[in-house]
C-alpha atoms as a PDB file:
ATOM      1  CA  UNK A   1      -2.370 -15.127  -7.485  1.00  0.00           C
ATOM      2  CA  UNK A   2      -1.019 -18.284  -5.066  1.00  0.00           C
ATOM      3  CA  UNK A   3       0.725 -20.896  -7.190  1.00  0.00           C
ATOM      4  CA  UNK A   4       0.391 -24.439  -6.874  1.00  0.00           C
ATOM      5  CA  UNK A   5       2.989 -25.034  -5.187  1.00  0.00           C
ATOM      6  CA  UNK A   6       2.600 -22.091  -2.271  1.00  0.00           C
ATOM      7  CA  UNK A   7       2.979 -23.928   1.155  1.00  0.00           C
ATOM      8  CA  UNK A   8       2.234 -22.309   4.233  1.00  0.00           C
ATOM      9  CA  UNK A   9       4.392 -19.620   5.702  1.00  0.00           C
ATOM     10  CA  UNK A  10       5.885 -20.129   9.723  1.00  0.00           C
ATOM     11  CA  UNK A  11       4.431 -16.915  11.243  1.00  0.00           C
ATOM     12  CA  UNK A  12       5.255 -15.699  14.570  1.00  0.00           C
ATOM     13  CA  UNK A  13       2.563 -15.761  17.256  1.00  0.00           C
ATOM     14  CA  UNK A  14      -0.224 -12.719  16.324  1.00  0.00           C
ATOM     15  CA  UNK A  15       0.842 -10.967  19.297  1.00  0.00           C
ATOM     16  CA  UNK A  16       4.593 -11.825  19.686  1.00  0.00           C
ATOM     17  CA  UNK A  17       7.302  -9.161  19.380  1.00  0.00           C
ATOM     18  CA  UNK A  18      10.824 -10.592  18.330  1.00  0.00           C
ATOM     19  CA  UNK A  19      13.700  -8.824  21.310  1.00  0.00           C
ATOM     20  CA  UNK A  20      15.570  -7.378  18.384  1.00  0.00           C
ATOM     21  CA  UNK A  21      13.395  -5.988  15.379  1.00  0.00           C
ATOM     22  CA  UNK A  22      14.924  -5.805  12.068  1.00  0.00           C
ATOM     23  CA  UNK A  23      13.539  -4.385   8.970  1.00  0.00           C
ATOM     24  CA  UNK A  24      10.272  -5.995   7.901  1.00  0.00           C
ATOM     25  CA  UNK A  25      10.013  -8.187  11.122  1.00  0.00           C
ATOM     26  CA  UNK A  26       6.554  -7.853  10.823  1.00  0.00           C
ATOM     27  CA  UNK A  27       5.993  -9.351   7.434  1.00  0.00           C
ATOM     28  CA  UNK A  28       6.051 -13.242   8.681  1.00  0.00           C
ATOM     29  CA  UNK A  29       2.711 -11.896  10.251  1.00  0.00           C
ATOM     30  CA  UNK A  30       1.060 -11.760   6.847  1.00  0.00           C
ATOM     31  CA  UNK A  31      -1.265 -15.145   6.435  1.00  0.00           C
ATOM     32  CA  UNK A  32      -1.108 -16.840   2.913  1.00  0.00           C
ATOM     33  CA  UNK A  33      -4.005 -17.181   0.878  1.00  0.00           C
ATOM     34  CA  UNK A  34      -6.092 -20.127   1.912  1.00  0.00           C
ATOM     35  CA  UNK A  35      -9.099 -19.559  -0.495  1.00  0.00           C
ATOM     36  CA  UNK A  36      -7.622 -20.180  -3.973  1.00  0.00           C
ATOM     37  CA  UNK A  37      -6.753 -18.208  -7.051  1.00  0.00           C
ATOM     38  CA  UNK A  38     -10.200 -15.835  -6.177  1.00  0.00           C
ATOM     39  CA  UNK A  39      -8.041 -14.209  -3.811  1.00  0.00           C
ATOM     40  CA  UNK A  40      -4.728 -11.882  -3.667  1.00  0.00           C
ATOM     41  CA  UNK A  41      -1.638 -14.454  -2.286  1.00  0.00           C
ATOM     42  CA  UNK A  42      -1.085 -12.789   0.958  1.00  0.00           C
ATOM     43  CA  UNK A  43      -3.154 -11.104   3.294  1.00  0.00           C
ATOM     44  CA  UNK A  44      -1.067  -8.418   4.989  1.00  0.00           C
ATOM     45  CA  UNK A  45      -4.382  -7.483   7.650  1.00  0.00           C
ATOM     46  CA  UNK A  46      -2.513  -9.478  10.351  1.00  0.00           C
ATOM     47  CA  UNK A  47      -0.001  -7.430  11.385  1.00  0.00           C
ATOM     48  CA  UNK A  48      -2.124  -4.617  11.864  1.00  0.00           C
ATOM     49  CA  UNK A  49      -3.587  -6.336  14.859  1.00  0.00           C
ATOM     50  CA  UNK A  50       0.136  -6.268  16.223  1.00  0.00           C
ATOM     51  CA  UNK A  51       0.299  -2.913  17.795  1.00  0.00           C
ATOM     52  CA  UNK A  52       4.354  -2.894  17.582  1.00  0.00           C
ATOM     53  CA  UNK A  53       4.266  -4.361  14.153  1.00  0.00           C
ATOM     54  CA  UNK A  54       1.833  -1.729  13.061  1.00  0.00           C
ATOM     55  CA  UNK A  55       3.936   0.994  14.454  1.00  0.00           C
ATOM     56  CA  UNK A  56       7.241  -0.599  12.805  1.00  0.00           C
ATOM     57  CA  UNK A  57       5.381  -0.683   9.293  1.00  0.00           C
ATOM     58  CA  UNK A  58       4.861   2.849   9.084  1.00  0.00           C
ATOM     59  CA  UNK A  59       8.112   4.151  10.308  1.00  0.00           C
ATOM     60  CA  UNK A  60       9.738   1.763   7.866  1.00  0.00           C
ATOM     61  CA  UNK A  61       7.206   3.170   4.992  1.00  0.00           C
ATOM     62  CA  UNK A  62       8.248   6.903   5.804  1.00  0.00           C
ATOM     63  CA  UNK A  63      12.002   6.910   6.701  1.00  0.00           C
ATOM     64  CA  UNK A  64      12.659   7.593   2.957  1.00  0.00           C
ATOM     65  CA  UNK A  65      10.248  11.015   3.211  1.00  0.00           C
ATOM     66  CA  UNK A  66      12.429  12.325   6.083  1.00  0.00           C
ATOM     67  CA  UNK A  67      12.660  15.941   6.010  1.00  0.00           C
ATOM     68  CA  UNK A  68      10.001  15.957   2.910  1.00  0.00           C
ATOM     69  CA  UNK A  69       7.028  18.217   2.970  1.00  0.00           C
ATOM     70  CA  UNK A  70       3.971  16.107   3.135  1.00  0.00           C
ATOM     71  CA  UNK A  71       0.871  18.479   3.337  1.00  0.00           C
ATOM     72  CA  UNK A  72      -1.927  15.546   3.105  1.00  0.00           C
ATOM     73  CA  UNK A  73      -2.619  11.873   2.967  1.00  0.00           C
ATOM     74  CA  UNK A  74      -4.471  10.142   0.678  1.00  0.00           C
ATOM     75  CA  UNK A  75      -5.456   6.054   1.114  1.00  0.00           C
ATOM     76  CA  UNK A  76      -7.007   3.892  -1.469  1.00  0.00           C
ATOM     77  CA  UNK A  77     -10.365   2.036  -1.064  1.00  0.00           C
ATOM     78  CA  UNK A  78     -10.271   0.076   0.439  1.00  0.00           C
ATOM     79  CA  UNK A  79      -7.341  -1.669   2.282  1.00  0.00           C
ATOM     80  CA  UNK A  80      -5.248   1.846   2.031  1.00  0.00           C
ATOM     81  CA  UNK A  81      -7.434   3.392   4.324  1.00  0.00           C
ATOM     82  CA  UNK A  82      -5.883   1.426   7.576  1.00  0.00           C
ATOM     83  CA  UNK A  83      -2.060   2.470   6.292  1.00  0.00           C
ATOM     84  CA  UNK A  84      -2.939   6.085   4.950  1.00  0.00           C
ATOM     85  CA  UNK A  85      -4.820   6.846   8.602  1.00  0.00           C
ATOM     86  CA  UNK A  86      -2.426   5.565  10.647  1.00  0.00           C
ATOM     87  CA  UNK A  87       0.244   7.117   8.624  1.00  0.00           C
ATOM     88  CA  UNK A  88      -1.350  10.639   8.738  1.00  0.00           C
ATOM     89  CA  UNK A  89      -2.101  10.394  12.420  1.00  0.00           C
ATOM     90  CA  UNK A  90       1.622   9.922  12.942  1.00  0.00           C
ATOM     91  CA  UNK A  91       2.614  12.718  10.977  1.00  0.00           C
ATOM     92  CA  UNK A  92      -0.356  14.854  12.012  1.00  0.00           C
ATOM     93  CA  UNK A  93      -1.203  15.720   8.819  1.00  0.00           C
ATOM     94  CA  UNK A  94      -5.147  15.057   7.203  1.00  0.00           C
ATOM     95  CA  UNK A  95      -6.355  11.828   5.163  1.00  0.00           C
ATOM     96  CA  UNK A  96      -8.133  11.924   2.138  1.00  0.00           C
ATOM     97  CA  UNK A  97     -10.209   8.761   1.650  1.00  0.00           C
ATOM     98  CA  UNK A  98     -10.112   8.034  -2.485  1.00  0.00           C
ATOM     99  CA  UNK A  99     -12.795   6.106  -3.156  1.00  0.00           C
ATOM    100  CA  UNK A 100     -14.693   3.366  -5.642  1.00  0.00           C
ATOM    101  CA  UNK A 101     -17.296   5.022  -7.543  1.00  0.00           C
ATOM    102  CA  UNK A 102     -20.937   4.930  -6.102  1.00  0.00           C
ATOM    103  CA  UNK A 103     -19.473   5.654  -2.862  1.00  0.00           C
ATOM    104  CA  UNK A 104     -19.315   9.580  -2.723  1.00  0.00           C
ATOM    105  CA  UNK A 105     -22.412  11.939  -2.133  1.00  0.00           C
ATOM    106  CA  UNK A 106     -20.536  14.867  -3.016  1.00  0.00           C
ATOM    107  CA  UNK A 107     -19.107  16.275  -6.510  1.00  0.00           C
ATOM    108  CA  UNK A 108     -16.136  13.770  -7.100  1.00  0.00           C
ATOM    109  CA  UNK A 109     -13.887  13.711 -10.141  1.00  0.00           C
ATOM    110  CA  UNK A 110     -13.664  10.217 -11.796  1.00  0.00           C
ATOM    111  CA  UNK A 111     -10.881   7.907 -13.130  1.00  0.00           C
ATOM    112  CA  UNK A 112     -11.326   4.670 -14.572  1.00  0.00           C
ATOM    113  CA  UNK A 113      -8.201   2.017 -14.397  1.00  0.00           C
ATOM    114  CA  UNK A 114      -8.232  -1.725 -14.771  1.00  0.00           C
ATOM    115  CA  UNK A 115      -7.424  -3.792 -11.633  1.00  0.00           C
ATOM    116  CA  UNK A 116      -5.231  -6.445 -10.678  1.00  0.00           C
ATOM    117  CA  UNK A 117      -8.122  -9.136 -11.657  1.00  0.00           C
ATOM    118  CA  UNK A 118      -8.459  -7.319 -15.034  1.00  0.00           C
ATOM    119  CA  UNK A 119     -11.486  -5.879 -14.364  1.00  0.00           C
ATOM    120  CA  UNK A 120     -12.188  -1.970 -15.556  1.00  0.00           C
ATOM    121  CA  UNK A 121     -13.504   0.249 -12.521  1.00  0.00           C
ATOM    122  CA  UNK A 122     -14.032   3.583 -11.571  1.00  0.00           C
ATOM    123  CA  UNK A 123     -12.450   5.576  -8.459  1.00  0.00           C
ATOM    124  CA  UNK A 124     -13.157   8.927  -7.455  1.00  0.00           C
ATOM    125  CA  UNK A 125     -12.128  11.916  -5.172  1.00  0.00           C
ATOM    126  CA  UNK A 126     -14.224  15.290  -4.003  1.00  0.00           C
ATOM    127  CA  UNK A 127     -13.033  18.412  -5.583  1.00  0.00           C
ATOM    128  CA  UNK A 128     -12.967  20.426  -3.143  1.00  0.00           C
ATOM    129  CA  UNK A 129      -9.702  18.526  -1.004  1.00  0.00           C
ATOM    130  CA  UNK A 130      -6.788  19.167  -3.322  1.00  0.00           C
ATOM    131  CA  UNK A 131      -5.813  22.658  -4.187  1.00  0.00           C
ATOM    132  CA  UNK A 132      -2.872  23.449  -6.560  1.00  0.00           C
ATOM    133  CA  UNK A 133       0.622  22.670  -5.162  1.00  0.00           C
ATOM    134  CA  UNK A 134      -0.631  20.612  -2.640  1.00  0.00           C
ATOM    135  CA  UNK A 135       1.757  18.135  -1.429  1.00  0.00           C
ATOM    136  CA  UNK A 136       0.109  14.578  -1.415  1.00  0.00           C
ATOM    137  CA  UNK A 137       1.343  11.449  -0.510  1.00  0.00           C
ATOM    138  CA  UNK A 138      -0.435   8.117  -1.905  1.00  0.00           C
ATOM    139  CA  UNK A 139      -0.875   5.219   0.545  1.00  0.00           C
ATOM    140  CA  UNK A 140      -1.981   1.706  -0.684  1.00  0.00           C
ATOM    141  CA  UNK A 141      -1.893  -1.413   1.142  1.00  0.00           C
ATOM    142  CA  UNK A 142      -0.270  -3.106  -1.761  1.00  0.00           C
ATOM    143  CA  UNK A 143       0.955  -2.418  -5.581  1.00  0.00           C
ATOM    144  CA  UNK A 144       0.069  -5.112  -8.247  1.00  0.00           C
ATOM    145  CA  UNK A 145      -0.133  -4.236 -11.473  1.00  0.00           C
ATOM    146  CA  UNK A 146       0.192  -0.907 -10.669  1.00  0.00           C
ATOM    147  CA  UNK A 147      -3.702   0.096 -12.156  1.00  0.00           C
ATOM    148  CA  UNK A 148      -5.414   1.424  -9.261  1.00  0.00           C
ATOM    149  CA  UNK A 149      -2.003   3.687  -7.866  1.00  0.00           C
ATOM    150  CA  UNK A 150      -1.967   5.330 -11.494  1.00  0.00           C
ATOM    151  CA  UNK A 151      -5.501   6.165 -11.399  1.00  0.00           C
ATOM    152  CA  UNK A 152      -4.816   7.596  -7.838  1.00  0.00           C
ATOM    153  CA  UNK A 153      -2.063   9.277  -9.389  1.00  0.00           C
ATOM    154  CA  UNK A 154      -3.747  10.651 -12.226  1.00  0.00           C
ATOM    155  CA  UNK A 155      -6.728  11.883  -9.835  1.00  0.00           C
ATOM    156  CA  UNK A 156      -4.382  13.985  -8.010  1.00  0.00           C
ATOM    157  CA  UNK A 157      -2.582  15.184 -10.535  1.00  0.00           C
ATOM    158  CA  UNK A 158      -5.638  16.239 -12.608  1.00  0.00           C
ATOM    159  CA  UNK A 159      -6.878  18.798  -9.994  1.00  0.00           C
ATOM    160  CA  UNK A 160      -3.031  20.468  -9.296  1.00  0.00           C
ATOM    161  CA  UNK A 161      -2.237  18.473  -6.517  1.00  0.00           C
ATOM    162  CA  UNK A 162       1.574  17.126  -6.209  1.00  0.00           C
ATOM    163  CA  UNK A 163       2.158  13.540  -5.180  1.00  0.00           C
ATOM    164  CA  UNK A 164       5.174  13.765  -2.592  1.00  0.00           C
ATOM    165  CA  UNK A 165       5.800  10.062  -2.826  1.00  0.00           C
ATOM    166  CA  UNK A 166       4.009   6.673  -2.929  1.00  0.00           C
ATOM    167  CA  UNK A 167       4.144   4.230   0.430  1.00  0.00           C
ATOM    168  CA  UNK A 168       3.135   0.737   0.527  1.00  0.00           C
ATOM    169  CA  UNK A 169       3.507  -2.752   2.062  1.00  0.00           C
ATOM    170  CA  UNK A 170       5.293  -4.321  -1.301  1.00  0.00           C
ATOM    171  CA  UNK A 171       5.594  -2.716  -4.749  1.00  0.00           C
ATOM    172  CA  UNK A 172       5.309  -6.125  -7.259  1.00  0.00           C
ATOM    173  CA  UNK A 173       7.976  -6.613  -9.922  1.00  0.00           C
ATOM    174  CA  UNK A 174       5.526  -6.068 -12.534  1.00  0.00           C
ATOM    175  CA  UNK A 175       5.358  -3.471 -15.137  1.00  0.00           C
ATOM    176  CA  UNK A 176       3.137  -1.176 -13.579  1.00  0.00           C
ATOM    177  CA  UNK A 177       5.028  -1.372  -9.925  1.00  0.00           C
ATOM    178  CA  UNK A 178       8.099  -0.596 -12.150  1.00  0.00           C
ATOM    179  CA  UNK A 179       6.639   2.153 -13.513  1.00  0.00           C
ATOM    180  CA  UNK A 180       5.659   3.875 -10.375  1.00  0.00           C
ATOM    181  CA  UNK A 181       9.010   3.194  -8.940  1.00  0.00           C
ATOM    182  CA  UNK A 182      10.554   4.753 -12.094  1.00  0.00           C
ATOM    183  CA  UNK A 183       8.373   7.931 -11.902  1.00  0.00           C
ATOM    184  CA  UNK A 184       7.863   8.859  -8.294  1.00  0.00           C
ATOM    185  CA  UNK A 185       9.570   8.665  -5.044  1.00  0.00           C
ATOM    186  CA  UNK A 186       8.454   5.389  -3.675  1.00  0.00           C
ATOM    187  CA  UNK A 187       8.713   3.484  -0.152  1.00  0.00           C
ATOM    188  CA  UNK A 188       7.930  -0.264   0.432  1.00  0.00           C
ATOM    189  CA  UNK A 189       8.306  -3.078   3.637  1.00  0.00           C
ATOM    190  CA  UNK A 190      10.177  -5.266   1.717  1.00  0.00           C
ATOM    191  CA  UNK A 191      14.002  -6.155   2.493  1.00  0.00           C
ATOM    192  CA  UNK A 192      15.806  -6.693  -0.562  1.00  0.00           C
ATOM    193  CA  UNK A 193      16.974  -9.722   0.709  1.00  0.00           C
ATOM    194  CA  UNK A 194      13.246 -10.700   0.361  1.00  0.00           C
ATOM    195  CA  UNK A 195      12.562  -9.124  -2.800  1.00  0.00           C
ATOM    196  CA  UNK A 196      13.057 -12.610  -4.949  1.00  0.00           C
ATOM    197  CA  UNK A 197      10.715 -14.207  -2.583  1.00  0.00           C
ATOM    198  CA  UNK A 198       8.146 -11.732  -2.931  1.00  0.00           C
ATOM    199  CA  UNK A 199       8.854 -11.691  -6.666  1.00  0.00           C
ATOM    200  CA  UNK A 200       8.124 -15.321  -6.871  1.00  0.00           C
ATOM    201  CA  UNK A 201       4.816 -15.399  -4.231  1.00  0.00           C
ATOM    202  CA  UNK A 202       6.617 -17.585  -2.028  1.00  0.00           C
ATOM    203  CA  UNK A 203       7.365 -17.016   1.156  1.00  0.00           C
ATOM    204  CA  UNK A 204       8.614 -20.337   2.599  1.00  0.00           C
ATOM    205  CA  UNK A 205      11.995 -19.309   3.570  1.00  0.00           C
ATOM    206  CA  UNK A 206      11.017 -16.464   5.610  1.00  0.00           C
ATOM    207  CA  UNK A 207      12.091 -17.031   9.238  1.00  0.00           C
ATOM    208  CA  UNK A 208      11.825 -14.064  11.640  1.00  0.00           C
END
């Protein structure tokens, strides 16, 4: 959640492209919360209007899976579906949409996990999209606590399949995001020049 003392981030214009793109460029697109502690404390959605930007993200989010065999993509309801579709159209490869429960009118199997707000839900997949051996890789939009990626994790796992790595926008510093980082191959937008600022929720000195 935004701290008190968040102050709003300089963002390049929605549409600008900087002449020489360095790692993360994109990330000063991301808008600060604006709506109070309700809300996550950043919205990442604005750089996927950049075309460039959006095109940056995910070749930054796969360089470390060069070479690996990635046989499907799976996103996360709901914010993982924009990153895990884009992602699998670039690598040609299928998308797997896993879901919140209520939301699938076929036989799904079931995980419950407890969210970044502390709240216990369920998410579910179909059955009949991940065969033994299958090589998936897991696409969020962002890691928190690191609830909702296990439950993806465990979902997959359950039914045979193999998760080939985890990609998303920033993996937090908390104990879940370490725990997915210490467990399975794991990609993220972040710098590590940035990672204190992103650490802290405060993204003042960013300046791209």
């Amino acid at each position: 959640m935004m701290p008190e003392h968040m102050s709003p981030v300089a963002h390049l214009d929605l549409y600008q492209i900087p002449e020489k793109r360095s790692r993360g460029w994109y990330l000063s697109l991301m808008a600060p919360n604006e709506k109070g502690p309700s809300y996550a404390w950043l919205d990442p959605s604005r750089l996927y209007c950049n075309q460039q930007a959006l095109r940056d993200c995910i070749e930054d989010l796969l360089q470390p899976f060069q070479g690996d065999q990635i046989d499907l993509v799976a996103g996360i309801d709901a914010m993982g579906f924009i990153l895990g579709a884009a992602i699998a159209s670039h690598l040609g490869k299928g998308f797997l949409a896993i879901r919140k429960a209520g939301h699938l009118c076929v036989e799904a199997k079931s995980q419950t996990y407890v969210d970044y707000s502390g709240r216990e839900k369920v998410m579910e997949v179909r059955t009949d999209a991940i065969k033994p051996g299958l090589r998936i890789l897991l696409v969020d939009q962002w890691i928190e606590t690191g609830g909702t990626m296990r439950a993806a994790i465990k979902l997959v796992e359950d039914q045979g399949g193999i998760v080939a790595g985890v990609a998303t926008i920033c993996i937090e510093d908390s104990d879940g995001g370490k725990w997915v980082r210490g467990n399975y191959k794991c990609s993220d937008c972040v710098p590590e020049p940035l990672r204190s600022q992103f650490k802290e929720y405060f993204l003042e000195s960013i300046k791209m």
